[in-house]
PDB file of N, CA and C in Angstrom:
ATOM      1  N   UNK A   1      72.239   4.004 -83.788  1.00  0.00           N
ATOM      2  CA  UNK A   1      72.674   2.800 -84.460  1.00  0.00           C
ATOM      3  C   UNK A   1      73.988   3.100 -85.169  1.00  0.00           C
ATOM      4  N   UNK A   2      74.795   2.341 -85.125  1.00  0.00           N
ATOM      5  CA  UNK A   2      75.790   2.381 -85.873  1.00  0.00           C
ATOM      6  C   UNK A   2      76.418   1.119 -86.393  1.00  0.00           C
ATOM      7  N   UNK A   3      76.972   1.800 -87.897  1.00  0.00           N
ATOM      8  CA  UNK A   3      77.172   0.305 -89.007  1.00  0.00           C
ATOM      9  C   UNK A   3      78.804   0.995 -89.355  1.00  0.00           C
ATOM     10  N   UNK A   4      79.341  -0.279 -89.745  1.00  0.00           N
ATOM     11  CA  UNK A   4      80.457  -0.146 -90.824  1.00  0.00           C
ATOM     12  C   UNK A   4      80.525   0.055 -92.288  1.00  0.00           C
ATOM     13  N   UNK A   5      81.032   0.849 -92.676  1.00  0.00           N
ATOM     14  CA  UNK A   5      80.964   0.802 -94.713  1.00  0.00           C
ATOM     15  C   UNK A   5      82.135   0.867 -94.803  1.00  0.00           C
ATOM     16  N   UNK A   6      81.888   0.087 -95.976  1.00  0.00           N
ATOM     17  CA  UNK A   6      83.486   0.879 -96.885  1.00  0.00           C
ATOM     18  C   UNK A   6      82.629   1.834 -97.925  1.00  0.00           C
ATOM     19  N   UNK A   7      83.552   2.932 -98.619  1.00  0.00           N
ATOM     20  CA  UNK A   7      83.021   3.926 -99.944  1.00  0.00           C
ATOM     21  C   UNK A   7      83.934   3.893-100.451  1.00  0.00           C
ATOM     22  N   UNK A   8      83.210   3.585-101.579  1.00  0.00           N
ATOM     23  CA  UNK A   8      84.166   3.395-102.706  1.00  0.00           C
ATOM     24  C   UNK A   8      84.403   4.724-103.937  1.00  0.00           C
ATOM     25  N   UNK A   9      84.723   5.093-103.863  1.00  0.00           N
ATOM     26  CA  UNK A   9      84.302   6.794-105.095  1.00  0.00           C
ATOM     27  C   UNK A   9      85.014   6.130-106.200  1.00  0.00           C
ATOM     28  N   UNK A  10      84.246   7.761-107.110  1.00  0.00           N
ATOM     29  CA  UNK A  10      84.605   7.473-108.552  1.00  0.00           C
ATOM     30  C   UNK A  10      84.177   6.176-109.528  1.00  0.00           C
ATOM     31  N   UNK A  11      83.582   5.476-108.846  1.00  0.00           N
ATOM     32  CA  UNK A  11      82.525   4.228-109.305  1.00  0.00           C
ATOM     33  C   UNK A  11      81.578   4.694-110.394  1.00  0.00           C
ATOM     34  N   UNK A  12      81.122   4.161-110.952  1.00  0.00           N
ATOM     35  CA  UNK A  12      80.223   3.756-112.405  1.00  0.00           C
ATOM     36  C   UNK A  12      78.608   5.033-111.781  1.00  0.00           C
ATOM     37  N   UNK A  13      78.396   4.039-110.773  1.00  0.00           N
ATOM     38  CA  UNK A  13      76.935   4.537-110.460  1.00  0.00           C
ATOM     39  C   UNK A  13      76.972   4.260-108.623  1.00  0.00           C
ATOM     40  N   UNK A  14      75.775   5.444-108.350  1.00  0.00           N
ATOM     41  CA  UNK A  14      75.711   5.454-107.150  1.00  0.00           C
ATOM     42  C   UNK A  14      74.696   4.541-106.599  1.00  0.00           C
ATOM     43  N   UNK A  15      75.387   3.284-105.514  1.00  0.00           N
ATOM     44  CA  UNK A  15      74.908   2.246-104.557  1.00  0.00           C
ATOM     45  C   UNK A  15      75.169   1.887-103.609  1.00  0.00           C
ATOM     46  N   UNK A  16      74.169   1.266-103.226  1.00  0.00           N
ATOM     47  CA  UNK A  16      75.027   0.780-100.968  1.00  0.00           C
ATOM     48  C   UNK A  16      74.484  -0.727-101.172  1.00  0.00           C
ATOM     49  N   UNK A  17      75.254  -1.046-101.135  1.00  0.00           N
ATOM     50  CA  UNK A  17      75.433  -2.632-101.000  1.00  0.00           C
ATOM     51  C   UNK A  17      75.499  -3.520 -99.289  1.00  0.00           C
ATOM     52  N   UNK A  18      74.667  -4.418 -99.075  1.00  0.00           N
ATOM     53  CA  UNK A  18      75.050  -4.817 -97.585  1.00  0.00           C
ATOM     54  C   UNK A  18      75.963  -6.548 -97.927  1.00  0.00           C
ATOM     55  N   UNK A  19      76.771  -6.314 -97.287  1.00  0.00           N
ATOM     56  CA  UNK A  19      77.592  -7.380 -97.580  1.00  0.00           C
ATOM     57  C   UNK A  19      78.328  -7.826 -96.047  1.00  0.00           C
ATOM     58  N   UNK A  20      77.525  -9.069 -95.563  1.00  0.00           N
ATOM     59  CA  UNK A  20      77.875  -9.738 -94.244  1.00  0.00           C
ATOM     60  C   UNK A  20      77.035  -8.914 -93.474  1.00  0.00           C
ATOM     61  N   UNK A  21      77.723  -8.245 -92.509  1.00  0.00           N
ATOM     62  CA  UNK A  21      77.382  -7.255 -91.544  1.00  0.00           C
ATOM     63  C   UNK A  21      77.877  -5.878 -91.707  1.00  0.00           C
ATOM     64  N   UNK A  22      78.341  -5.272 -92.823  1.00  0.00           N
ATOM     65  CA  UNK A  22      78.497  -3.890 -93.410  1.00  0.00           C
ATOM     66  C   UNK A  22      78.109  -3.480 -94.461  1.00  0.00           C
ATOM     67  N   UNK A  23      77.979  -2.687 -95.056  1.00  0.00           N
ATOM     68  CA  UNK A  23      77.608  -2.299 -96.201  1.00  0.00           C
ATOM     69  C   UNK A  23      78.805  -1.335 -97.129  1.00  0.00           C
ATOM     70  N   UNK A  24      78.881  -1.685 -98.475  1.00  0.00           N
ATOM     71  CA  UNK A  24      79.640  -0.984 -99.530  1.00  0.00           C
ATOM     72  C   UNK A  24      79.078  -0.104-100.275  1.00  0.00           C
ATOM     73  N   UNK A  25      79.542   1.075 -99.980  1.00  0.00           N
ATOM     74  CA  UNK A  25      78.465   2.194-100.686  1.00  0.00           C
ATOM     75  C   UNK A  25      79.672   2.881-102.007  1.00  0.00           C
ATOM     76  N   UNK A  26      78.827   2.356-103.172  1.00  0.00           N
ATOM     77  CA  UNK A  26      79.693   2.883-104.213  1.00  0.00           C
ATOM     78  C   UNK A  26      79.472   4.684-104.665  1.00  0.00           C
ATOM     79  N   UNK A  27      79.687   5.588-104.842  1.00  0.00           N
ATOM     80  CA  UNK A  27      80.015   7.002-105.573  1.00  0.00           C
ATOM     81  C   UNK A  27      80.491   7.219-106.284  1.00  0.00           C
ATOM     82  N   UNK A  28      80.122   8.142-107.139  1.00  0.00           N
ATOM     83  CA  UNK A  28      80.328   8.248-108.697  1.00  0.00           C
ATOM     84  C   UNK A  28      81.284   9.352-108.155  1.00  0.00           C
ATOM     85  N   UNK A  29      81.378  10.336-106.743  1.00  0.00           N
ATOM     86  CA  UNK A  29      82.469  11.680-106.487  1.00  0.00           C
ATOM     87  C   UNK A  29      83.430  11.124-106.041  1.00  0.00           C
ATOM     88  N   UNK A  30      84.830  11.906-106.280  1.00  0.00           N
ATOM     89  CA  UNK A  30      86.174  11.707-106.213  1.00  0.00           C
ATOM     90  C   UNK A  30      86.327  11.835-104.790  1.00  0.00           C
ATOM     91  N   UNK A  31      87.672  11.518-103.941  1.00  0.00           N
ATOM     92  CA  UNK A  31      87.923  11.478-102.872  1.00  0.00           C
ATOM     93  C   UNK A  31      88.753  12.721-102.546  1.00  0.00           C
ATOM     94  N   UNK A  32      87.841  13.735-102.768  1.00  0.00           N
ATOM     95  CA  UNK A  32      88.596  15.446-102.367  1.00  0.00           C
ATOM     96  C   UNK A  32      87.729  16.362-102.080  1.00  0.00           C
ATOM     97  N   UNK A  33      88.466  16.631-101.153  1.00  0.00           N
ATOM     98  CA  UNK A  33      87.756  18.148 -99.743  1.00  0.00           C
ATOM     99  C   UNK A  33      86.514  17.227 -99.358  1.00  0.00           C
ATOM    100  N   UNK A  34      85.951  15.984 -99.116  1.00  0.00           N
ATOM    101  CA  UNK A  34      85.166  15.556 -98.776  1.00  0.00           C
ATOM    102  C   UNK A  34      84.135  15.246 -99.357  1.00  0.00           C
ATOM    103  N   UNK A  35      84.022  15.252-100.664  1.00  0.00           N
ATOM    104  CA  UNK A  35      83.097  15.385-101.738  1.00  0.00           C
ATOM    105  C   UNK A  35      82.477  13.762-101.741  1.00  0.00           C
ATOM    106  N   UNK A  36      83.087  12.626-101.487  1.00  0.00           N
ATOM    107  CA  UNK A  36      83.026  11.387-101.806  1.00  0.00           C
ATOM    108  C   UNK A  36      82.013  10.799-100.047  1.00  0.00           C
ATOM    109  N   UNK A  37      82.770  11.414 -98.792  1.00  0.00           N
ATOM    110  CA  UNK A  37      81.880  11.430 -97.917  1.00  0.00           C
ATOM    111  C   UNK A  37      80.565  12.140 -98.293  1.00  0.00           C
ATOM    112  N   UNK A  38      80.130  13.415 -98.100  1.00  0.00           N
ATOM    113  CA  UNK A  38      78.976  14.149 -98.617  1.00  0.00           C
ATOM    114  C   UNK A  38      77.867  13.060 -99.448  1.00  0.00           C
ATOM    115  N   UNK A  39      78.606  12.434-100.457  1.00  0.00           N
ATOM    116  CA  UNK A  39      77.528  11.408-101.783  1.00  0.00           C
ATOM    117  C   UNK A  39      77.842  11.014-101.021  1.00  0.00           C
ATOM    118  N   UNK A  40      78.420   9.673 -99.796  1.00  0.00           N
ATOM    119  CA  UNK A  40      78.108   8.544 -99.250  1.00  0.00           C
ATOM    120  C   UNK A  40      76.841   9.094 -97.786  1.00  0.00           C
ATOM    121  N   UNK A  41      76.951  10.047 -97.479  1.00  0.00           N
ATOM    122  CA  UNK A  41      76.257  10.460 -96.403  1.00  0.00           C
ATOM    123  C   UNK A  41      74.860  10.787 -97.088  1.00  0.00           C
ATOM    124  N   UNK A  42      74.591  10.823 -98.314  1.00  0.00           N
ATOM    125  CA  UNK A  42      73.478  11.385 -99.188  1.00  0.00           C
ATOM    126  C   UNK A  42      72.937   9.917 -99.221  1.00  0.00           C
ATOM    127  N   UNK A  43      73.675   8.984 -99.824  1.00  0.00           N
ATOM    128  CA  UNK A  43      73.187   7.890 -99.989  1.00  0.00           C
ATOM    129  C   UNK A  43      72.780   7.196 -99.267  1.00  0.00           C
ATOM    130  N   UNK A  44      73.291   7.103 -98.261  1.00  0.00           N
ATOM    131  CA  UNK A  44      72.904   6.376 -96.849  1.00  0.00           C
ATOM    132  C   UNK A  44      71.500   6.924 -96.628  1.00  0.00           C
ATOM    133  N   UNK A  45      71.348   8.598 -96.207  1.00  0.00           N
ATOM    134  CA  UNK A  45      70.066   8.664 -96.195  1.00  0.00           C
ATOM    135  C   UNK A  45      69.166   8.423 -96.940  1.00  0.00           C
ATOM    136  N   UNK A  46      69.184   8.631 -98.378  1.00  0.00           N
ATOM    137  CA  UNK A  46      67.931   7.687 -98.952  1.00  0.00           C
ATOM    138  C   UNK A  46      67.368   6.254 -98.664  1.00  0.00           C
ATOM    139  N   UNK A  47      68.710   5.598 -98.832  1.00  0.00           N
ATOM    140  CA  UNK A  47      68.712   4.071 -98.323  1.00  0.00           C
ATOM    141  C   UNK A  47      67.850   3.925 -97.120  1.00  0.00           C
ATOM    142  N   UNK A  48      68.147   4.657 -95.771  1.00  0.00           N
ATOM    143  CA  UNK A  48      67.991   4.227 -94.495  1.00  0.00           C
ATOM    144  C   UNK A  48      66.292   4.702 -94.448  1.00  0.00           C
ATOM    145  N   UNK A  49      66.075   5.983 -95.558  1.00  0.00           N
ATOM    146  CA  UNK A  49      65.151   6.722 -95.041  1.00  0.00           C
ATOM    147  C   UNK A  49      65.205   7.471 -93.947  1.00  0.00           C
ATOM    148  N   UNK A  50      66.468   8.296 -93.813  1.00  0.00           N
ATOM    149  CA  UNK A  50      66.463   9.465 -92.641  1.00  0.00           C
ATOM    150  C   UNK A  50      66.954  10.818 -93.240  1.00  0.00           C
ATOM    151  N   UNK A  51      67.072  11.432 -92.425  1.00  0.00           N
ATOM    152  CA  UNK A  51      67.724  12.999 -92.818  1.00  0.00           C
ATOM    153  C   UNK A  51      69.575  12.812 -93.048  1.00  0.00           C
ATOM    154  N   UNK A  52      70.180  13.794 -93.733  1.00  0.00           N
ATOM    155  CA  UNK A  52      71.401  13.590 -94.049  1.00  0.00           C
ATOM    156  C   UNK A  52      71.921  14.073 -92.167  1.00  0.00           C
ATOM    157  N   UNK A  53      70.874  15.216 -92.178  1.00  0.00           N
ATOM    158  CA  UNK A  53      71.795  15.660 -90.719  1.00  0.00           C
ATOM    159  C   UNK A  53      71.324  14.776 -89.364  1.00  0.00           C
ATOM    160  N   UNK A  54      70.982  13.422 -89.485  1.00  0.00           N
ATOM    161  CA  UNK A  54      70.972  12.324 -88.844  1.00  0.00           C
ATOM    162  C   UNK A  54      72.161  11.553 -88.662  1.00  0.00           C
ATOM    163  N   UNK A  55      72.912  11.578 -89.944  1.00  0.00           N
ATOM    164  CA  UNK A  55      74.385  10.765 -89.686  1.00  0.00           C
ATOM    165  C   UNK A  55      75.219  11.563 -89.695  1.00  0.00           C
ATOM    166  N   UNK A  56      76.141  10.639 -89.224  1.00  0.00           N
ATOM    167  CA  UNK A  56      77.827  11.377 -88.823  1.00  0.00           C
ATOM    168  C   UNK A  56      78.911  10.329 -89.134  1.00  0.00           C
ATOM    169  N   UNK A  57      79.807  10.602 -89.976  1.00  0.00           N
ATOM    170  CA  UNK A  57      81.039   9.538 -89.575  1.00  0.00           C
ATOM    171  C   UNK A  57      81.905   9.711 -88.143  1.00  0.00           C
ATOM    172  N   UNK A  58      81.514   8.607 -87.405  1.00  0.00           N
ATOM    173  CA  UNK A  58      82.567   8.564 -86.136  1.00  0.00           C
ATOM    174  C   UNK A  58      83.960   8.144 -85.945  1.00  0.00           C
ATOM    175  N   UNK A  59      84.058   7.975 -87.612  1.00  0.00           N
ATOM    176  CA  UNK A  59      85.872   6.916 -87.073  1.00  0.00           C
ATOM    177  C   UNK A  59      86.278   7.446 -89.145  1.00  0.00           C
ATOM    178  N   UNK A  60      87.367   7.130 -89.524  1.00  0.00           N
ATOM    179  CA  UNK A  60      87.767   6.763 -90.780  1.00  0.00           C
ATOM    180  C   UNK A  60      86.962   8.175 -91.845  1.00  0.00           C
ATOM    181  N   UNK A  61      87.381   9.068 -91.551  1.00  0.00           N
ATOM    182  CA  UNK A  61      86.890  10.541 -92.184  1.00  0.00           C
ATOM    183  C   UNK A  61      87.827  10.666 -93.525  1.00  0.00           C
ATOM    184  N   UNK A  62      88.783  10.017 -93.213  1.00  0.00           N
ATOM    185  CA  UNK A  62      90.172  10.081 -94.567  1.00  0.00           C
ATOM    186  C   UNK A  62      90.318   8.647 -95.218  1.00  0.00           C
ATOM    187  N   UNK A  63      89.466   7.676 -94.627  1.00  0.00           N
ATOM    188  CA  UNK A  63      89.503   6.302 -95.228  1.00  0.00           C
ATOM    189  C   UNK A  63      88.578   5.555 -95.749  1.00  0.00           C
ATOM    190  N   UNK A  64      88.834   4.748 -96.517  1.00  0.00           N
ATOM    191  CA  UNK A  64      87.633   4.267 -97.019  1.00  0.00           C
ATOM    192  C   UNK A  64      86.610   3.225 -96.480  1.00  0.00           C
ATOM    193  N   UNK A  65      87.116   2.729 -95.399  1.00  0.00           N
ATOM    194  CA  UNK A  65      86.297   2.296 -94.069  1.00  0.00           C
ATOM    195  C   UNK A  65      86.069   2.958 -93.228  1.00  0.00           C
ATOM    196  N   UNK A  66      84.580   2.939 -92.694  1.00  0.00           N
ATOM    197  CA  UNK A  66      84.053   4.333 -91.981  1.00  0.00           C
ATOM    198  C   UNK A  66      83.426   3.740 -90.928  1.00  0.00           C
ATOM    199  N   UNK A  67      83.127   4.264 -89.707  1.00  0.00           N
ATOM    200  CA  UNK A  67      81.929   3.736 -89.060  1.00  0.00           C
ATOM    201  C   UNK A  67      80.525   5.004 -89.027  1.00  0.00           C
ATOM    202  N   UNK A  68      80.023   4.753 -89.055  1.00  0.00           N
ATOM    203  CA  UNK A  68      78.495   5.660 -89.306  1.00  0.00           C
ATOM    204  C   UNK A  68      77.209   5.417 -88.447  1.00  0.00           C
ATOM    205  N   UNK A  69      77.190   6.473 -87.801  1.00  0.00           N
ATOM    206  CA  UNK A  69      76.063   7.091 -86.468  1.00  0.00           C
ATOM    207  C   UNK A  69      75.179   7.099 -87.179  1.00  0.00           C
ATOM    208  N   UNK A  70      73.710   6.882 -86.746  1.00  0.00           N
ATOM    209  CA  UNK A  70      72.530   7.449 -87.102  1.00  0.00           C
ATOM    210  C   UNK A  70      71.822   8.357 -86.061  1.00  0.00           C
TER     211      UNK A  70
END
């Protein structure tokens, strides 16, 4: 399966929001050495209920729109 997000870092508190047909996943980690992916890939798995090493970003690794494998 695969969805679109945007991540947002450095945010208040950590959430995934579904909005239309993607979801906005907010992070409280900064956008460096990958730290802000890692908490969005953490979050997703709780959310989805899967393993972290279930997803992958396939597109947007440096942006804040991503597409995401399960």
């Amino acid at each position: 399966m695969r969805i679109k997000i945007k991540v947002i870092p450095r945010s208040d508190h950590n959430r995934v929001e579904k909005v239309a047909e993607s979801y906005t996943v907010r992070v409280t980690a900064v956008p460096v050495e990958g730290k802000a992916n890692k908490a969005a890939i953490k979050l997703l798995a709780e959310h989805f209920n899967v393993s972290q090493s279930q997803i992958r970003i396939i597109q947007g690794e440096k942006s804040r729109y991503k597409i995401i494998e399960f």
